[in-house]
Protein backbone atom coordinates (compact mmCIF):
# COMPACT_ATOMS: atom_id res chain seq x y z
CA UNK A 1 0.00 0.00 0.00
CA UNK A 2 0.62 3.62 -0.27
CA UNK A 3 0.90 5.93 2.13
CA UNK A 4 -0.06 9.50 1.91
CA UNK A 5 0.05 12.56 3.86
CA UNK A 6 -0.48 16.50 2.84
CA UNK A 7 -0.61 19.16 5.62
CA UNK A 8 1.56 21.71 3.53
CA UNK A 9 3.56 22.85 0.98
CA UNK A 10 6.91 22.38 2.33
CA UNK A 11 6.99 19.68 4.62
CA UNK A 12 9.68 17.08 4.11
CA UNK A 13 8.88 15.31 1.02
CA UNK A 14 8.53 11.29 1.15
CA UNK A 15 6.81 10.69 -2.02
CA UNK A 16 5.57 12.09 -5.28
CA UNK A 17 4.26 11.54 -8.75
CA UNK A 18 6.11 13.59 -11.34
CA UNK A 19 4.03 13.93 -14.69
CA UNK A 20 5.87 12.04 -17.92
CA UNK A 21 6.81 13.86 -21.19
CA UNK A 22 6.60 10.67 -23.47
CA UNK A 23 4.19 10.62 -26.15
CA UNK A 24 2.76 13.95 -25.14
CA UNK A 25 1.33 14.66 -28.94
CA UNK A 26 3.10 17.13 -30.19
CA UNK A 27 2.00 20.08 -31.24
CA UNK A 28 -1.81 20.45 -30.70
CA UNK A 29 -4.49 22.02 -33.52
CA UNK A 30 -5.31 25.61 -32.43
CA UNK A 31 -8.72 24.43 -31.58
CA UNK A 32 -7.42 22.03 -29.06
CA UNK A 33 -5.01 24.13 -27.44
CA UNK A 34 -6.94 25.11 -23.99
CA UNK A 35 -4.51 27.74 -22.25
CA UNK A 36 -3.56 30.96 -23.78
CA UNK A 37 0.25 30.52 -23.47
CA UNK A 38 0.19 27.35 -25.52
CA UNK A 39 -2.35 29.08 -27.66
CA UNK A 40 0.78 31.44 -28.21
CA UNK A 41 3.31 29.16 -28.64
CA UNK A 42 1.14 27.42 -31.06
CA UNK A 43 0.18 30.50 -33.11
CA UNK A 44 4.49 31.61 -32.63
CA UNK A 45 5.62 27.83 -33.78
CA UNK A 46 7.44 27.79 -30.99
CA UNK A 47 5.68 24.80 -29.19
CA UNK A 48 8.04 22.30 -27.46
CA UNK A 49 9.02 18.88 -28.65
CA UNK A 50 8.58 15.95 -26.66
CA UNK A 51 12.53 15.66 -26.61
CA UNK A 52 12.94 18.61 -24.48
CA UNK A 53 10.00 18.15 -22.28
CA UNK A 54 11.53 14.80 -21.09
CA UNK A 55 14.88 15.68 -20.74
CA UNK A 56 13.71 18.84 -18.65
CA UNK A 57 11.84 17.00 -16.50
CA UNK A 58 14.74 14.19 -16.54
CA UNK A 59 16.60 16.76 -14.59
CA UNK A 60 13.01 17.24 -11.93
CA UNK A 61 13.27 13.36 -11.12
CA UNK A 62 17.35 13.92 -10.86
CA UNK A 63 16.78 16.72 -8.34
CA UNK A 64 14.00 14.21 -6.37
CA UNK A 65 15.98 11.34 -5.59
CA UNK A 66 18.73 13.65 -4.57
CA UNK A 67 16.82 13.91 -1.88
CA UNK A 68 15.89 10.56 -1.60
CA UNK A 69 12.49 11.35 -2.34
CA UNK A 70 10.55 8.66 -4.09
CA UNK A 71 8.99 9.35 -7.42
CA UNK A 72 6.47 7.75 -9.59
CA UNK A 73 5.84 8.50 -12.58
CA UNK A 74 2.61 7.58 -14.55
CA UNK A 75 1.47 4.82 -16.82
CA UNK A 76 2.01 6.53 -20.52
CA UNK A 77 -0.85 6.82 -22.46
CA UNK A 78 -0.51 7.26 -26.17
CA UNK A 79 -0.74 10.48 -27.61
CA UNK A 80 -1.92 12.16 -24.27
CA UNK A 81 -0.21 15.49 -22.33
CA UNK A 82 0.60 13.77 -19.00
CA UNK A 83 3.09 16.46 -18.13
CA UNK A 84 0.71 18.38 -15.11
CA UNK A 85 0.19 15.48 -12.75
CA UNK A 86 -0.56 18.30 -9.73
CA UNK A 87 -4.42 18.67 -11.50
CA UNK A 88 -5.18 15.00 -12.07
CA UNK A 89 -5.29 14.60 -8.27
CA UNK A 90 -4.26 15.73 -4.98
CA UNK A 91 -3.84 14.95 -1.65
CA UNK A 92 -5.39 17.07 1.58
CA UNK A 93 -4.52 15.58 4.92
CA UNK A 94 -5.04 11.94 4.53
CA UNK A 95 -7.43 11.84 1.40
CA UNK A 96 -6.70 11.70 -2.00
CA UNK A 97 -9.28 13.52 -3.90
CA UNK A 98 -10.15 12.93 -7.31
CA UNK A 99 -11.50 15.66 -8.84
CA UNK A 100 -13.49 16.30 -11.73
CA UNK A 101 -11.68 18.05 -14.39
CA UNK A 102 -11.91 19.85 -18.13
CA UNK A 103 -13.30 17.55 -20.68
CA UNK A 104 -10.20 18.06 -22.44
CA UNK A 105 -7.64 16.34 -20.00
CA UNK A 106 -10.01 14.08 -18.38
CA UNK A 107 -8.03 10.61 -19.97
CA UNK A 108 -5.29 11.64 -17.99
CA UNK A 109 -6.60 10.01 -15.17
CA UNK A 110 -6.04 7.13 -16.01
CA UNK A 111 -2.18 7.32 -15.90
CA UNK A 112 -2.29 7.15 -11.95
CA UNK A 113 -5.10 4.36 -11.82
CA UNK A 114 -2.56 1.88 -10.80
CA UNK A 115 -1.23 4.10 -7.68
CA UNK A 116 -4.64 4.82 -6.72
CA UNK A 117 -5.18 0.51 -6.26
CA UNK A 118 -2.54 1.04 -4.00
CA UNK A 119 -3.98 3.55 -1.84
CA UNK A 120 -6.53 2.47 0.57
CA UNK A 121 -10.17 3.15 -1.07
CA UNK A 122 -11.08 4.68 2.33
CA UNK A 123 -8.74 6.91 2.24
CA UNK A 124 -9.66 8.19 -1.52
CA UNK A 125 -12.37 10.58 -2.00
CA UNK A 126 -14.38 11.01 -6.00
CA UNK A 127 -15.98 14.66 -6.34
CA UNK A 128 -19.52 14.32 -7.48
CA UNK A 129 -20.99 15.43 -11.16
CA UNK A 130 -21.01 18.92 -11.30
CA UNK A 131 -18.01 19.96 -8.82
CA UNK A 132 -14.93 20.78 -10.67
CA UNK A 133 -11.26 21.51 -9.38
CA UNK A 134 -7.38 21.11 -10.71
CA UNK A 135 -4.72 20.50 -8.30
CA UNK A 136 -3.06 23.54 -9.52
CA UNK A 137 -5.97 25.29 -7.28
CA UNK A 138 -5.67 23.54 -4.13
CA UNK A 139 -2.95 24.55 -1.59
CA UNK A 140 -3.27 23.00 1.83
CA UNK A 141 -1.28 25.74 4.61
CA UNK A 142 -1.15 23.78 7.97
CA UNK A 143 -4.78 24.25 9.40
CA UNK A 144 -5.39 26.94 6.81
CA UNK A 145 -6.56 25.03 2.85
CA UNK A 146 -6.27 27.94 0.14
CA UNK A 147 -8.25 27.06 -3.13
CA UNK A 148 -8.48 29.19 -6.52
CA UNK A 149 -11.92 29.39 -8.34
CA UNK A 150 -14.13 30.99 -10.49
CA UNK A 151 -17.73 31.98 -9.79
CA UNK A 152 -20.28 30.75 -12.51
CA UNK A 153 -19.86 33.58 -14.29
CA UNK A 154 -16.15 33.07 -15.04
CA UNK A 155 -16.91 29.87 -14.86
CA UNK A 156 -19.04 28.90 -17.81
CA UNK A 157 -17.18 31.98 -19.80
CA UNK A 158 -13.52 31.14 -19.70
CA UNK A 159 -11.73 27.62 -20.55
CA UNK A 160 -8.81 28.47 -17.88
CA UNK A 161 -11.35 28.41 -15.32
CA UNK A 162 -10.73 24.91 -13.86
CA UNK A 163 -12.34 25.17 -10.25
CA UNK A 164 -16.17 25.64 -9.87
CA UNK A 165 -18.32 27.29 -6.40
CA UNK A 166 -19.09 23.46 -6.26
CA UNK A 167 -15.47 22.17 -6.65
CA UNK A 168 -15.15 24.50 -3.70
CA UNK A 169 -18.15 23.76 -1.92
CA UNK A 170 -17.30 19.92 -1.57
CA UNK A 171 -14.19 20.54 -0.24
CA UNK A 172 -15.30 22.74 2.14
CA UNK A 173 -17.51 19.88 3.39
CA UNK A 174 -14.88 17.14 2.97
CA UNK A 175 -12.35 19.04 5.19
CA UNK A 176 -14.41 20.73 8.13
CA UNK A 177 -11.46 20.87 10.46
CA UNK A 178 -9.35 23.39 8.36
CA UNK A 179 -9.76 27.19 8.36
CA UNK A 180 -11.33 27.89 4.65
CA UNK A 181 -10.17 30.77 2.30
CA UNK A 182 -11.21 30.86 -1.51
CA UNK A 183 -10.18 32.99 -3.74
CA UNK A 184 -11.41 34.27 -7.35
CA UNK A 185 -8.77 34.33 -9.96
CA UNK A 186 -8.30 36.78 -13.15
CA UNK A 187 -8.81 34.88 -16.18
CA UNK A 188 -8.16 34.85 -19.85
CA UNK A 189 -8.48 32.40 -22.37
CA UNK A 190 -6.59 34.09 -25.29
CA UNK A 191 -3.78 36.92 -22.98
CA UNK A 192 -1.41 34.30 -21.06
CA UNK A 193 -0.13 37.50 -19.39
CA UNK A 194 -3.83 38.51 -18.17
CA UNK A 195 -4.81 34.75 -16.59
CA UNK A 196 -3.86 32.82 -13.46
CA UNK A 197 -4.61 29.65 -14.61
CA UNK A 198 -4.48 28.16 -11.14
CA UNK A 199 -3.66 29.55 -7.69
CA UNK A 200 0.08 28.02 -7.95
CA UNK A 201 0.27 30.33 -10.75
CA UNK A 202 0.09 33.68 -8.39
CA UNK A 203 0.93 32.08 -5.58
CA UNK A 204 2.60 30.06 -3.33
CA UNK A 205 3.94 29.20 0.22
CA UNK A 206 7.31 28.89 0.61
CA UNK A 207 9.71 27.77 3.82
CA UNK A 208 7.76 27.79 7.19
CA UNK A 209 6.49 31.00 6.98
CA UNK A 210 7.14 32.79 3.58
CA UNK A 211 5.54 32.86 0.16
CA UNK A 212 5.92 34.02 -3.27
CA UNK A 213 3.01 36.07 -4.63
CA UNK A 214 1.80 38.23 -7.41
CA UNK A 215 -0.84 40.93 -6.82
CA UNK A 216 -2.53 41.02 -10.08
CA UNK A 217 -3.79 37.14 -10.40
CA UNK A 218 -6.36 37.72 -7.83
CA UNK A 219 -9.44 39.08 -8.76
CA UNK A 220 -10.25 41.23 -5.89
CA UNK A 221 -7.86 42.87 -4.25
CA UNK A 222 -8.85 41.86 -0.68
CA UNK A 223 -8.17 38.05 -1.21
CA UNK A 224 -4.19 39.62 -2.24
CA UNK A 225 -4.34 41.61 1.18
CA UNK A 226 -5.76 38.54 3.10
CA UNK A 227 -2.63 36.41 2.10
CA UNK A 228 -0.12 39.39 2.65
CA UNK A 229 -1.77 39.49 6.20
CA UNK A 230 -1.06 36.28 6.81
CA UNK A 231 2.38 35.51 6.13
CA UNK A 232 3.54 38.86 6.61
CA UNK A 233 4.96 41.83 4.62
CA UNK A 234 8.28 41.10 4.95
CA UNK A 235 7.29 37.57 4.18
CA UNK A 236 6.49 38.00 0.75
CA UNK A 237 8.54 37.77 -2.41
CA UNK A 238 6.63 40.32 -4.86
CA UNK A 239 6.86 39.34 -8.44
CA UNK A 240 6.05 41.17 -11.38
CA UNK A 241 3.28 40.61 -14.23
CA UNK A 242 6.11 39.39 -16.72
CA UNK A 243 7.55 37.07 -13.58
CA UNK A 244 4.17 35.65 -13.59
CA UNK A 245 4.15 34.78 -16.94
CA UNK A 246 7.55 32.94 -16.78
CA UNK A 247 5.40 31.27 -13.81
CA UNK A 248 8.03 32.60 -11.04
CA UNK A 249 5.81 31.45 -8.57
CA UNK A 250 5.44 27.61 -9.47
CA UNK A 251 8.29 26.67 -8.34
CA UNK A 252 8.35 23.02 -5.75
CA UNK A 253 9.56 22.71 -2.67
CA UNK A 254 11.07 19.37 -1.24
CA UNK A 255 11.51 20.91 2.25
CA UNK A 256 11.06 23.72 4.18
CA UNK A 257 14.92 24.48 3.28
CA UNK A 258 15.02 22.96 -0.15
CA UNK A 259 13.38 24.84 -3.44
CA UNK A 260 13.38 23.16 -7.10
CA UNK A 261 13.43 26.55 -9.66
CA UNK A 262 14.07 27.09 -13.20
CA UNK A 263 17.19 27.91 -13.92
CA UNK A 264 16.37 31.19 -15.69
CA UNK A 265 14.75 32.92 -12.76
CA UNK A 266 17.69 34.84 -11.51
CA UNK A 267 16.22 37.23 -9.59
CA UNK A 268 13.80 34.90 -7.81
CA UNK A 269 16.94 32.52 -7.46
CA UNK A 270 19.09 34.56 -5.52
CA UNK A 271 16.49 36.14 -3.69
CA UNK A 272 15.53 32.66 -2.14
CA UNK A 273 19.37 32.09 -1.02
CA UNK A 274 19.50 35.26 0.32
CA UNK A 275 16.61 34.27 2.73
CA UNK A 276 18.72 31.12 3.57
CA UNK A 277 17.00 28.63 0.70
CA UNK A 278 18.92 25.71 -0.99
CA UNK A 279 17.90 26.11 -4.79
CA UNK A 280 17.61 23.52 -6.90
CA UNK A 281 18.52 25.00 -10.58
CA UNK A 282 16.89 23.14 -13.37
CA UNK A 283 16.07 23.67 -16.88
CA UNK A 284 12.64 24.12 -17.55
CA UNK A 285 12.10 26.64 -20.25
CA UNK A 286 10.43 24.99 -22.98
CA UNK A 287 7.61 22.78 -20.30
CA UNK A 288 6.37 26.32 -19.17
CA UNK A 289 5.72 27.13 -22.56
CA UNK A 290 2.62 24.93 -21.61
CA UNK A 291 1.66 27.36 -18.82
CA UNK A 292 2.90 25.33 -16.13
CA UNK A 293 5.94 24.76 -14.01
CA UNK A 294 7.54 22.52 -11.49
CA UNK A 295 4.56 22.75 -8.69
CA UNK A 296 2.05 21.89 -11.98
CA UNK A 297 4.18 18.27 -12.64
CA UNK A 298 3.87 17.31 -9.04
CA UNK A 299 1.60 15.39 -7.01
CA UNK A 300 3.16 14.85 -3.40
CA UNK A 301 1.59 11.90 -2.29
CA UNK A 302 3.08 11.89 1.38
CA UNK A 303 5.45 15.02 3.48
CA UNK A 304 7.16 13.89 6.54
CA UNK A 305 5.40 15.23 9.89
């Protein structure tokens, strides 16, 4: 059996599932592409190839068992993008949820069907018809569980907009014990720089007590103000819109000490050692042309407590 345990984002990581590269499909139809950065990349030709996107994450799984973390990497599927394993699934506490996701990616479940027979079925939780969520929403803090969302509105207008009210609602229900805070996101199907595709993508703890955060991805203002309150001012690593884009604040921590970054993010980088952070440099350039980055490829399955 598998064990798994989530309480955070920085905990000492046991376990994980890191997404797979390998017959990823190369370069989608226009119509098919549903996220405006690989909606640009398309449109540029500048789309990666399936060479890159394993050897980058190649150097992810290197940086893992460095750390003698455990990885697992999913069953391939032919001709399927299995690179974002953080939305397929996640674990709060000691459930793994199984959420309902975007017609579009939905097969990818089935790449972790043969971890999920190894977890015990008590211990695994199926959203019902009509709730929607990504991993890439869904941050549990300690006792605090930060989720990004998008009212019915957004919802029903925008393809980015992965987590429904109901997605929300359910876990709300599912985890009574932890202090709640959703937050609306800013979305755009067709300007990558003008949509937070999922919370990671604006935001993220970091350490025991920091986080990385950028103002514009929430949609009110408040929620952004909430967050600073919580961790602090002097807590927070600002970054700008074009940061965002380059998804500065998806990075993946393996301990409270211990970062995994792209290489490229120099200024993020070296503020991170300055606060006393380990930094794990990796290439990752050409996945995040997929609008997503290291937190996106990982599911942590159990953190040491």
């Amino acid at each position: 059996m598998i064990d798994i345990l989530i309480k955070d984002e920085t905990a000492p990581l046991k376990s994980v599932v890191l997404g797979t590269g390998e017959s990823f499909g190369g370069v989608p139809d226009i119509e098919e592409a549903y996220d405006p950065k690989s909606r640009e990349h398309i449109l540029d030709g500048t789309f990666p190839v399936e060479e890159d996107i394993v050897k980058e994450m190649a150097a992810v799984e290197k940086a893992l068992t460095k750390h003698n973390v455990k990885v697992y990497r999913p069953s391939v599927l032919q001709d399927t993008n299995q690179v974002f394993a953080r939305d397929i699934g996640f674990v709060v506490g000691d459930k793994f949820v199984v959420p309902n996701i975007i017609d579009d990616r939905s097969s990818e479940k089935e790449g972790i069907n043969f971890l999920l027979d190894q977890i015990n079925p008590e211990q695994i939780l199926q959203m019902p018809e009509g709730a929607y969520a990504e991993g890439g929403d869904v941050m549990p803090w300690k006792e605090k569980l930060y989720i990004g969302y998008s009212e019915d509105e957004d919802y029903n207008k925008y393809k980015v907009s992965r987590t429904n009210r109901a997605g929300v609602e359910f876990l709300r229900e599912q985890f009574p014990n932890c202090e709640f805070y959703a937050f609306e996101l800013k979305k755009s199907d067709t300007k990558p720089k003008e949509n937070a595709l999922h919370l990671d993508c604006c935001f993220q703890p970091i350490g025991n007590d920091q986080c990385i955060i950028y103002k514009g991805g929430f949609k009110n203002e408040k929620d952004y103000d909430l967050l600073v309150s919580h961790f602090g001012k002097e807590n927070c690593i600002e970054i700008t819109k074009d940061e965002m884009y380059d998804m500065n604040s998806n990075v993946f921590s393996i301990s409270p000490k211990v970062v995994i970054s792209e290489q490229g993010f120099v200024r993020l980088n070296d503020e991170l050692e300055r606060r006393g952070f380990t930094v794990e440099r990796v290439p990752y350039g050409e996945t995040a042309k997929m609008e997503g980055l290291l937190r996106c490829s990982t599911l942590p399955l159990e953190r040491a407590y």
